[in-house]
Structures are given as C-alpha cells and as structure tokens.
Protein backbone atom coordinates (compact mmCIF):
# COMPACT_ATOMS: atom_id res chain seq x y z
CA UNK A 1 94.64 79.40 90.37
CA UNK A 2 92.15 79.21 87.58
CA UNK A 3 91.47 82.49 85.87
CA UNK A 4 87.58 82.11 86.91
CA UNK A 5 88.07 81.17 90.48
CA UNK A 6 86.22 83.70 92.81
CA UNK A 7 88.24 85.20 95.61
CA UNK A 8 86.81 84.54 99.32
CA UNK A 9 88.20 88.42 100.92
CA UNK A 10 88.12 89.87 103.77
CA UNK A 11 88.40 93.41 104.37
CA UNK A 12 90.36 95.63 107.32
CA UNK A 13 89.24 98.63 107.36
CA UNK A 14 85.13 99.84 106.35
CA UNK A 15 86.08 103.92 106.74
CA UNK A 16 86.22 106.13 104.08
CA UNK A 17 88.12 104.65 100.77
CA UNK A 18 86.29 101.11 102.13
CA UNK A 19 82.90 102.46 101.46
CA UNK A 20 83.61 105.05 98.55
CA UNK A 21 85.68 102.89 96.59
CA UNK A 22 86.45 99.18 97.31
CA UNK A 23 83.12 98.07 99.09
CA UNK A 24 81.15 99.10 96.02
CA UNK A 25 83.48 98.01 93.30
CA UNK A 26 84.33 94.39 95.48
CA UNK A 27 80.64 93.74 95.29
CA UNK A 28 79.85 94.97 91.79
CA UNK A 29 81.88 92.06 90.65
CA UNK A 30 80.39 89.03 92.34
CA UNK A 31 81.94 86.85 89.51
CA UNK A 32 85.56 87.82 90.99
CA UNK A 33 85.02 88.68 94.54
CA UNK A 34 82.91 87.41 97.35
CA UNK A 35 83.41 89.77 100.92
CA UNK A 36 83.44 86.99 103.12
CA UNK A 37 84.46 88.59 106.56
CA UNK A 38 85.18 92.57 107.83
CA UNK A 39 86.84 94.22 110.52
CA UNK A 40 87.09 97.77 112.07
CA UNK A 41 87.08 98.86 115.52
CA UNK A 42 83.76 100.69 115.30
CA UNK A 43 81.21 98.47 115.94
CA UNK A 44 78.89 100.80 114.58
CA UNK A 45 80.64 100.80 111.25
CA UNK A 46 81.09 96.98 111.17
CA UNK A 47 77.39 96.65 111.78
CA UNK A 48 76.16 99.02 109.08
CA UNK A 49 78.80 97.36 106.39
CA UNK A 50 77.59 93.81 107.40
CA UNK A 51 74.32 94.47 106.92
CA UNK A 52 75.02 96.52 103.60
CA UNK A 53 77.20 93.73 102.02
CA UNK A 54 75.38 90.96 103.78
CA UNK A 55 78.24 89.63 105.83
CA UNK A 56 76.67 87.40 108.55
CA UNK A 57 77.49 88.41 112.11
CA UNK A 58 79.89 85.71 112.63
CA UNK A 59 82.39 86.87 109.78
CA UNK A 60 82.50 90.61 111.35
CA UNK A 61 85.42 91.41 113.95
CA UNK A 62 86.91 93.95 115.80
CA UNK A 63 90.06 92.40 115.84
CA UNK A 64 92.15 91.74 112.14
CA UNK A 65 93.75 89.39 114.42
CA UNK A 66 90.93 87.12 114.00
CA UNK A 67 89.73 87.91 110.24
CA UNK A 68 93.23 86.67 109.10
CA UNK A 69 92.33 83.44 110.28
CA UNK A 70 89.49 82.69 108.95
CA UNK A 71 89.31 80.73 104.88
CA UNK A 72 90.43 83.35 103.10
CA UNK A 73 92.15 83.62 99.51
CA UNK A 74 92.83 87.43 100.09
CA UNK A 75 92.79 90.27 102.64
CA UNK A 76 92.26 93.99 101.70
CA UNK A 77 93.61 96.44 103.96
CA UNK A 78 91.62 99.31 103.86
CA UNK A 79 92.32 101.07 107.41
CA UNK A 80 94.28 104.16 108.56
CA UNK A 81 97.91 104.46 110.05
CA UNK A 82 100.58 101.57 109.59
CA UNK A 83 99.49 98.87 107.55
CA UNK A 84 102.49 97.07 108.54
CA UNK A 85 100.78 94.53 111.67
CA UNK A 86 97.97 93.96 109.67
CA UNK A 87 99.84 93.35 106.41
CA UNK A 88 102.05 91.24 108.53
CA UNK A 89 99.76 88.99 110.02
CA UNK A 90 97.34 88.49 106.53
CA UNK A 91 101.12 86.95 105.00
CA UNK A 92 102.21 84.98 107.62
CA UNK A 93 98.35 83.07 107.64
CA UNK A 94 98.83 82.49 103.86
CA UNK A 95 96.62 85.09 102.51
CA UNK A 96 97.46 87.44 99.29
CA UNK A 97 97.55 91.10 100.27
CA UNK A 98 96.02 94.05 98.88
CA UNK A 99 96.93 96.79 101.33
CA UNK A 100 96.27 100.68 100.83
CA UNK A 101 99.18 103.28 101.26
CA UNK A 102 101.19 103.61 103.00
CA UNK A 103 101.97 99.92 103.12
CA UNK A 104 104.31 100.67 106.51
CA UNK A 105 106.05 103.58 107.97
CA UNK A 106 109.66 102.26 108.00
CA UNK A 107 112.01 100.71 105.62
CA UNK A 108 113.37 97.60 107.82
CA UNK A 109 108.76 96.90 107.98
CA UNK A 110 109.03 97.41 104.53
CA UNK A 111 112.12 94.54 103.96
CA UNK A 112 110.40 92.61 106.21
CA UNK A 113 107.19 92.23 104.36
CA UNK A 114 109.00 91.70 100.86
CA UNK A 115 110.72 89.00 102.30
CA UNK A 116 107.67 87.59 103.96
CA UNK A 117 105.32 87.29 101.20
CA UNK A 118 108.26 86.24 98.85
CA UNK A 119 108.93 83.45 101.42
CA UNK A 120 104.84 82.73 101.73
CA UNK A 121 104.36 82.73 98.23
CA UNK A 122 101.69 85.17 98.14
CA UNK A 123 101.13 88.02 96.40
CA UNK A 124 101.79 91.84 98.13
CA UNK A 125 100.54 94.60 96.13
CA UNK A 126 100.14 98.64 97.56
CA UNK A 127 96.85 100.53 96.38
CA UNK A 128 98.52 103.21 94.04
CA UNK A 129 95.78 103.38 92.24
CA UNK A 130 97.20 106.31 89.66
CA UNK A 131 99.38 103.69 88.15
CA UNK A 132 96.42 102.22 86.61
CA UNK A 133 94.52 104.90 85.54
CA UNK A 134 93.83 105.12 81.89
CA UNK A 135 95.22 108.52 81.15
CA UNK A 136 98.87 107.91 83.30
CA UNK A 137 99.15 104.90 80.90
CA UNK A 138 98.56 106.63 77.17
CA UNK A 139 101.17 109.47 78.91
CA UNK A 140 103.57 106.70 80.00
CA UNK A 141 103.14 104.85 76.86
CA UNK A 142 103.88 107.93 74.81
CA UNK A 143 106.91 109.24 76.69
CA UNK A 144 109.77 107.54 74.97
CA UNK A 145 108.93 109.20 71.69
CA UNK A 146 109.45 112.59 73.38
CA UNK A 147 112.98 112.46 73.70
CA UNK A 148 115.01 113.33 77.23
CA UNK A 149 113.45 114.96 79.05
CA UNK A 150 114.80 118.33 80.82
CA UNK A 151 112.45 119.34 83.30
CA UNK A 152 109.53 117.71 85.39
CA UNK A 153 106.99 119.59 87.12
CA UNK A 154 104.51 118.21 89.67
CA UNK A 155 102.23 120.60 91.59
CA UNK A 156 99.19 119.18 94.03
CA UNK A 157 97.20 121.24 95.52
CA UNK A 158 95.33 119.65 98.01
CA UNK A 159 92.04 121.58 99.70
CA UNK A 160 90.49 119.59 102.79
CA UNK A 161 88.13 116.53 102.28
CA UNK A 162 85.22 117.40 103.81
CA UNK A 163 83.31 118.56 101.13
CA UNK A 164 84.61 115.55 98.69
CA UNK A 165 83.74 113.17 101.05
CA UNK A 166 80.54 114.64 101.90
CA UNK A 167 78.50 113.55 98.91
CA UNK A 168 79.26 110.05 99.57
CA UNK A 169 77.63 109.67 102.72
CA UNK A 170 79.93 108.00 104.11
CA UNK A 171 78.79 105.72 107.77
CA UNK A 172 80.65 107.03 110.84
CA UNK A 173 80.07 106.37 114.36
CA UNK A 174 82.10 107.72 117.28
CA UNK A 175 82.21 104.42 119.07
CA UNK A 176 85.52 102.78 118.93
CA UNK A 177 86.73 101.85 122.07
CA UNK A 178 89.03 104.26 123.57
CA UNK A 179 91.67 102.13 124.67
CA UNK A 180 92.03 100.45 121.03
CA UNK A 181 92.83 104.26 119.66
CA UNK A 182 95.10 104.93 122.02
CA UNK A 183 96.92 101.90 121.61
CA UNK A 184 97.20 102.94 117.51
CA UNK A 185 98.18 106.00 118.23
CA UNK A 186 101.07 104.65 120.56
CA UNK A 187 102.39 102.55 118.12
CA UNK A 188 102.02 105.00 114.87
CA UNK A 189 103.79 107.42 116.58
CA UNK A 190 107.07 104.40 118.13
CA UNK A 191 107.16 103.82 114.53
CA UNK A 192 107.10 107.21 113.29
CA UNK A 193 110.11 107.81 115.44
CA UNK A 194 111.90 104.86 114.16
CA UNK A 195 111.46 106.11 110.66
CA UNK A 196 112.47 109.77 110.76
CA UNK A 197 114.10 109.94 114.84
CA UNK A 198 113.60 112.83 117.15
CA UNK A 199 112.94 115.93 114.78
CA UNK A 200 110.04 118.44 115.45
CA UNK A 201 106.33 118.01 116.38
CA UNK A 202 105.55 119.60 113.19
CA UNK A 203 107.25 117.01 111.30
CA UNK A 204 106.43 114.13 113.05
CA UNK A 205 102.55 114.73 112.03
CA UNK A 206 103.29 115.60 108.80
CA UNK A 207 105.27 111.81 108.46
CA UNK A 208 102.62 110.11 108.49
CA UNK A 209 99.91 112.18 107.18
CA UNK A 210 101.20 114.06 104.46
CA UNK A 211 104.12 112.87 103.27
CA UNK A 212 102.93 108.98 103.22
CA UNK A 213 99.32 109.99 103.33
CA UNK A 214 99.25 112.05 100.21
CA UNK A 215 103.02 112.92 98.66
CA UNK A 216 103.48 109.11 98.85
CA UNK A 217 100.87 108.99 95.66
CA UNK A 218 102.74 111.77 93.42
CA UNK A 219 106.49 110.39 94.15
CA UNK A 220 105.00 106.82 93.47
CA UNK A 221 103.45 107.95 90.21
CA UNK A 222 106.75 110.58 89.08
CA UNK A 223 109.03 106.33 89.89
CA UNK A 224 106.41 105.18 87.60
CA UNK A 225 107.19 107.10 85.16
CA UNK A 226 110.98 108.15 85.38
CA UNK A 227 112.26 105.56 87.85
CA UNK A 228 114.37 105.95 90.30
CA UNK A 229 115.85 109.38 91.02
CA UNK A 230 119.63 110.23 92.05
CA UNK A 231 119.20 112.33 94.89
CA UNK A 232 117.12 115.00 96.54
CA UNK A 233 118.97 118.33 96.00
CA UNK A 234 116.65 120.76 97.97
CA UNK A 235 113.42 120.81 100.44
CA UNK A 236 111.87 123.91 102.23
CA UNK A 237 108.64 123.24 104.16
CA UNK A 238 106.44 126.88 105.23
CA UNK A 239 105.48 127.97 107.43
CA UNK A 240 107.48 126.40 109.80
CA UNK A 241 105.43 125.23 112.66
CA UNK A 242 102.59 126.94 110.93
CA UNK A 243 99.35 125.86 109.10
CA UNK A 244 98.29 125.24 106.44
CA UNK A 245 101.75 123.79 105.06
CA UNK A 246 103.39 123.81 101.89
CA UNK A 247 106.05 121.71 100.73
CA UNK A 248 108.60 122.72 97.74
CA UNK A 249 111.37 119.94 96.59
CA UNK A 250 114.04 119.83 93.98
CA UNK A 251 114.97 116.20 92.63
CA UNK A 252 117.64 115.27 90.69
CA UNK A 253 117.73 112.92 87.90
CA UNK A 254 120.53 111.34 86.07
CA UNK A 255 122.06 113.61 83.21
CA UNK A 256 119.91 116.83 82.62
CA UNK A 257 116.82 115.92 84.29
CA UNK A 258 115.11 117.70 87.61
CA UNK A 259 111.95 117.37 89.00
CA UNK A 260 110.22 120.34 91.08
CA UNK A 261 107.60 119.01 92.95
CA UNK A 262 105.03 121.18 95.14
CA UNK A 263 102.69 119.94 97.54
CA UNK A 264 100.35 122.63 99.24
CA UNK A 265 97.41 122.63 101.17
CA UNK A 266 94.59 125.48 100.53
CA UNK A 267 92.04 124.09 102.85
CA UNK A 268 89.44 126.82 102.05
CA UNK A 269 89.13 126.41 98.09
CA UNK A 270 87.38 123.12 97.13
CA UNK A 271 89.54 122.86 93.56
CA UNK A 272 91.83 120.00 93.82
CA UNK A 273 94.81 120.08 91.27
CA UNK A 274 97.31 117.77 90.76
CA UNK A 275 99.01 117.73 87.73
CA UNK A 276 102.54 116.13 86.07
CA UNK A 277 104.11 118.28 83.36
CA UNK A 278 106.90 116.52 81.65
CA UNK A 279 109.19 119.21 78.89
CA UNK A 280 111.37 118.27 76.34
CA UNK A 281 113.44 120.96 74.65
CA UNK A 282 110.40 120.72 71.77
CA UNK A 283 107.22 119.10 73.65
CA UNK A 284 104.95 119.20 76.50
CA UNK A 285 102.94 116.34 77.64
CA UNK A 286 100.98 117.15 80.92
CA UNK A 287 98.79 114.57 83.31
CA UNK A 288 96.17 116.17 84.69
CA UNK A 289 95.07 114.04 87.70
CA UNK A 290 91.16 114.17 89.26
CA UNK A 291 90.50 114.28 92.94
CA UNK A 292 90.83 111.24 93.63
CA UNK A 293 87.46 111.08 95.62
CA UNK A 294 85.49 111.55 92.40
CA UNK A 295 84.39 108.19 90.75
CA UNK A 296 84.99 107.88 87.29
CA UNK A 297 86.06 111.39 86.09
CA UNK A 298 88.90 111.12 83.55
CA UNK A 299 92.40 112.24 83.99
CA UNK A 300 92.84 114.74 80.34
CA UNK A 301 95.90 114.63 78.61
CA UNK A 302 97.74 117.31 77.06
CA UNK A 303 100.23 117.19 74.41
CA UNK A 304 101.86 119.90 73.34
CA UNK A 305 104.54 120.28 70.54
CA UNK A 306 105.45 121.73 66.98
CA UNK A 307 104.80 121.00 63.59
CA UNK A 308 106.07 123.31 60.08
CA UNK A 309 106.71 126.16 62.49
CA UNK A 310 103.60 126.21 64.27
CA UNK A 311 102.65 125.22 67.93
CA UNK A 312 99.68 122.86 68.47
CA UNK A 313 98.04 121.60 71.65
CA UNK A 314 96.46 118.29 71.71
CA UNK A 315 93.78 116.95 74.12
CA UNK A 316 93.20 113.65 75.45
CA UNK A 317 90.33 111.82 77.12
CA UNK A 318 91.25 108.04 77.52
CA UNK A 319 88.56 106.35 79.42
CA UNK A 320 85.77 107.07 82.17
CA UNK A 321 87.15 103.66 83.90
CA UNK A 322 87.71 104.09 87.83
CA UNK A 323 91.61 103.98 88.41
CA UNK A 324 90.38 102.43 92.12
CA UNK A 325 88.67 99.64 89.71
CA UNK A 326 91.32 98.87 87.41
CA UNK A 327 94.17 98.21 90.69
CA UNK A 328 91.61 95.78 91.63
CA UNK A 329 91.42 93.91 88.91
CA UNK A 330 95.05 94.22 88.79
CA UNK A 331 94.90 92.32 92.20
CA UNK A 332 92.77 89.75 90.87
CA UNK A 333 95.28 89.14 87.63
CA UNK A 334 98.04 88.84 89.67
CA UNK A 335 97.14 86.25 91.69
CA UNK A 336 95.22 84.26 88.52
CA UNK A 337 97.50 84.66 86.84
CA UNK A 338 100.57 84.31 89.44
CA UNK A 339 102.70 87.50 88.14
CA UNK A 340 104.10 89.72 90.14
CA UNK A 341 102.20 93.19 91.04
CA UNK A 342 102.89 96.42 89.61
CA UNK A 343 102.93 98.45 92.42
CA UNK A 344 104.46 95.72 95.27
CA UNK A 345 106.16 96.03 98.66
CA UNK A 346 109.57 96.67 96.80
CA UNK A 347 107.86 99.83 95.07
CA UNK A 348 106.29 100.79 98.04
CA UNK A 349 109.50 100.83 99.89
CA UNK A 350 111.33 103.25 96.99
CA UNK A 351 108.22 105.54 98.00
CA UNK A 352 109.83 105.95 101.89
CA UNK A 353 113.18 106.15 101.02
CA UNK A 354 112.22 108.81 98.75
CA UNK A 355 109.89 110.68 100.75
CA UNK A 356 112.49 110.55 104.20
CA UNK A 357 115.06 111.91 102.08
CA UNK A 358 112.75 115.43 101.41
CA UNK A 359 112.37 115.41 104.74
CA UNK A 360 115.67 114.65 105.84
CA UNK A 361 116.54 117.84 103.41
CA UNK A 362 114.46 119.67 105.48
CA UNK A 363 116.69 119.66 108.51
CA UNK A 364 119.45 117.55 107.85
CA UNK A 365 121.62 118.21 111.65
CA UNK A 366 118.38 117.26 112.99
CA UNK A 367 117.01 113.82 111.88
CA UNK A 368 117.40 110.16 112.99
CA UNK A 369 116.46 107.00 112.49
CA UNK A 370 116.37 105.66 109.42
CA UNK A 371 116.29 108.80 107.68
CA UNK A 372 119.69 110.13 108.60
CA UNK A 373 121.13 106.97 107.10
C-alpha cells in the first residue's frame, strides 16, 4: 500500500475512548483516515456520532456483523467486553484490525486470532497505547545503560472515572436494546469461565474488569520493557469479597530481578498514579504515567543516580504528543508500510497468560480453565 493512501475505517464501538480519543484524533487527520461506517448498539449514540463525523445514515449499524462487510481497508474496535467476535469477524472479511484491550478473554481466542490474521494477511494490532508514549520510549531507550536491574516497582492507583470522564462530555443514551445486553453479558461471562473456571463471584468480575480492563495496561508496559517474566511467585487480593479492592503481586525475573506490582482502587480521591520505578544497585529511573483520560499531558521522567560522591536527580519532559495519537499512527505505518505491529495479538496474548497466573496465585486449589494449566 502506498505510504499516502487514505484508509476507508470503520469503527465498533462510539462509547467512551471512541469519542475522547479515537473519533477526534481519526478525523483530525483526514489525509490518513476517512470514518467511513460506525456501529454501537445505542442508537442514540450511533446517531449523535454520525451526525458529528458526518457518516451518512446508510454506513451506521447496530450490528458489527454488517460494518465488516462493507469496503473497508480497516476496522477499529473501540467497544467494551470481548473483542474477540468482533476482531474475528473484521479478519476473516479481509480487513486490518485495530482493536482496544483486551483483545479477547482467553488464550485458545487469542491463538486463534494470531493465526487468523497471519493466514489473512492483515495486520492485528492491540491499543496499548503506553508503548508509544514519548516518555516510556526515552526510559526504554535509556535502560540498557543502567546495568541489571534488581528491583522493579509498579504501583497504580486507580480512583473512579467519573470525574475524568466528566469534562469530556461524553454522548450517552440509555437505549440499547435489552436483549442485545443480555446476550453480551451471556457470552462475557461463558468466556470468562473458560478463561479462569469456576472460582468466586468476586473474581470472576474482577477478570474482566480489572485485571484485563486496567492491570492488562501495566503488565503489557513492565513485557515492554523487561520481557517476559519467569513466574509469578506471590498474589494476595483484599479485602476478600470486599470493595474497593487491592491487588499486591510478586514477579520473578530471571537472575536477581523481581517486580512488585500494586494495583488499588481509592475511588474517593480523584489523583490517579501510576508509576514504574526501575533500581539498579547505583540508579533510579522512574516512569511516571498520566491518567490516561487526560489528552496530551506528558509522562515526566526521573533519573536518579551518582556522580563524584554526590546524588543527583534528573527530570524529564519528552513531548506533549497524545500516546492514543502516536498507536494510531503506528496503525497506519504498519499497514503502509507492511511491518508487523508493536503491540500484536501475540503480545496481547503474553498479557493473559500473565495476568491468569496472578490470579491463579490467588487461589491456586480453586481455579480452572485455562488458568490452572
């Protein structure tokens, strides 16, 4: 495909991320992208984004079923739950994939949808958009001059959306039909128990929603920048069958290495904090991540070390560039340029393994499915 070519889309999906993130930025570049159809099960929703992005009534759907098959070059995948039918059905009609995370809830969806685009041809990348962000790279680029590193820590602490999302005013309407969500929920929840078996209520929500709905983005970005990790030695969720929850993990790297990773939600302070602190037995470097509903703040980073006897602390400020930007123009590279994505269905698929072992070390006599294997 010429480098110049503009990419016919069509998007799954016009929620929240559609409309803060990916609407805007798809039609800020008109010389790369042209929305050409949407879908979502709120008609209300579909009508409003239509209208906003001047999609002509016959390119909106209800059904993804339908927007796959329209003349498309690409499909974005922008809704809730499993991406896994949708994702599924946008390879099989020939279209390159850009879906959001979690790309699927299980690992045989995941194998099936590496093989499936390798055998299409077309290109499968996952929207982790901190592997593009301009600070992760300079920290990534200037981690083998640290030397090995002993100790990783990763804390996120998560407070609730509401008043993030608020100042985007984002379009809702409660009129999807009722049948349709019950029908997703019916099938999130058969695949849920494929993925981690019969454990507890407790952790069957939490699959889904925060383990590949948010932990899914710090694992991806700790393989990003360490690789692939040995084993999980240690997982306590509290409260048990509590809320708000808090999840503590020990991972083990090969020689020295562990990573202690913390995931806790503090719905009631509006101060989200994620940050990656990587030590050496002389240096510090620490990512210091944005919410991520907050277009084009920076992620700082922070260097610390020693020099003739004396500790200094170093401060970096990359770039103002949107990380959600920057994955899509990854997107659009790959498939100009035919190379393979970053962050593809093979990555995505390290991501559950990784995240159904913590929770397999959370009960270990009491999990099935895949994640007793």
């Amino acid at each position: 495909m010429s480098a110049q070519k503009r990419l016919r889309v069509g998007v799954i999906g016009c929620g929240g991320i559609a409309q803060m993130m990916h609407l805007p930025y798809l039609a800020s570049r008109p010389d790369r992208f042209e929305i050409a159809a949407l879908a979502d099960i709120s008609p209300g929703v579909l009508r409003a984004m239509g209208e906003r992005y001047r999609v002509s009534p016959e390119a909106r759907f209800a059904k993804y079923e339908d927007l796959v098959a329209q003349d498309l070059d690409a499909v974005l995948i922008l809704s809730g739950g499993d991406h896994y039918p949708q994702a599924s059905a946008a390879i099989q009609a020939g279209r390159h994939v850009f879906s959001e995370k979690p790309l699927c809830f299980t690992l045989a969806e995941a194998d099936a949808l590496v093989e499936a685009a390798a055998a299409g041809g077309v290109k499968l990348m996952v929207g982790y958009m901190k592997r593009y962000d301009p600070g992760y790279l300079l920290a990534q680029k200037r981690l083998p001059a640290m030397g090995p590193v002993r100790y990783v820590q990763m804390n996120t602490l998560h407070p609730a959306e509401d008043d993030y999302l608020a100042i985007h005013n984002i379009v809702r309407y409660d009129d999807a039909p009722a049948e349709t969500l019950a029908a997703l929920r019916e099938a999130d929840g058969r695949r849920v128990r494929e993925a981690v078996g019969d454990v507890s209520a407790q952790l069957r929500a939490l699959y889904p929603n925060v383990f590949l709905g948010s932990m899914v983005h710090d694992t991806n970005a700790m393989r990003g920048l360490f690789g692939e990790p040995e084993r999980v030695l240690f997982a306590e969720l509290w409260p048990v069958d509590g809320d708000p929850v808090s999840i503590t993990t020990l991972i083990q790297y090969p020689g020295e290495c562990r990573v202690a990773y913390t995931w806790t939600y503090l719905p009631d302070l509006r101060n989200y904090f994620q940050e990656i602190a990587i030590l050496t037995s002389t240096n510090r470097l620490r990512i210091q991540f944005p919410s991520p509903y907050l277009r084009h703040f920076p992620t700082p980073v922070v260097f610390e070390g020693m020099e003739d006897g004396a500790a200094f602390e170093q401060r970096f400020v990359v770039s103002y560039e949107e990380a959600f930007h920057r994955e899509l123009d990854a997107f659009y590279a790959s498939i100009a340029e035919n190379t393979a994505p970053l962050t593809g269905a093979a990555d995505a698929r390290g991501d559950i393994r990784l995240l159904q072992q913590i929770l397999a070390a959370l009960h270990p006599a009491g999990l099935g499915g895949e994640a007793a294997g």
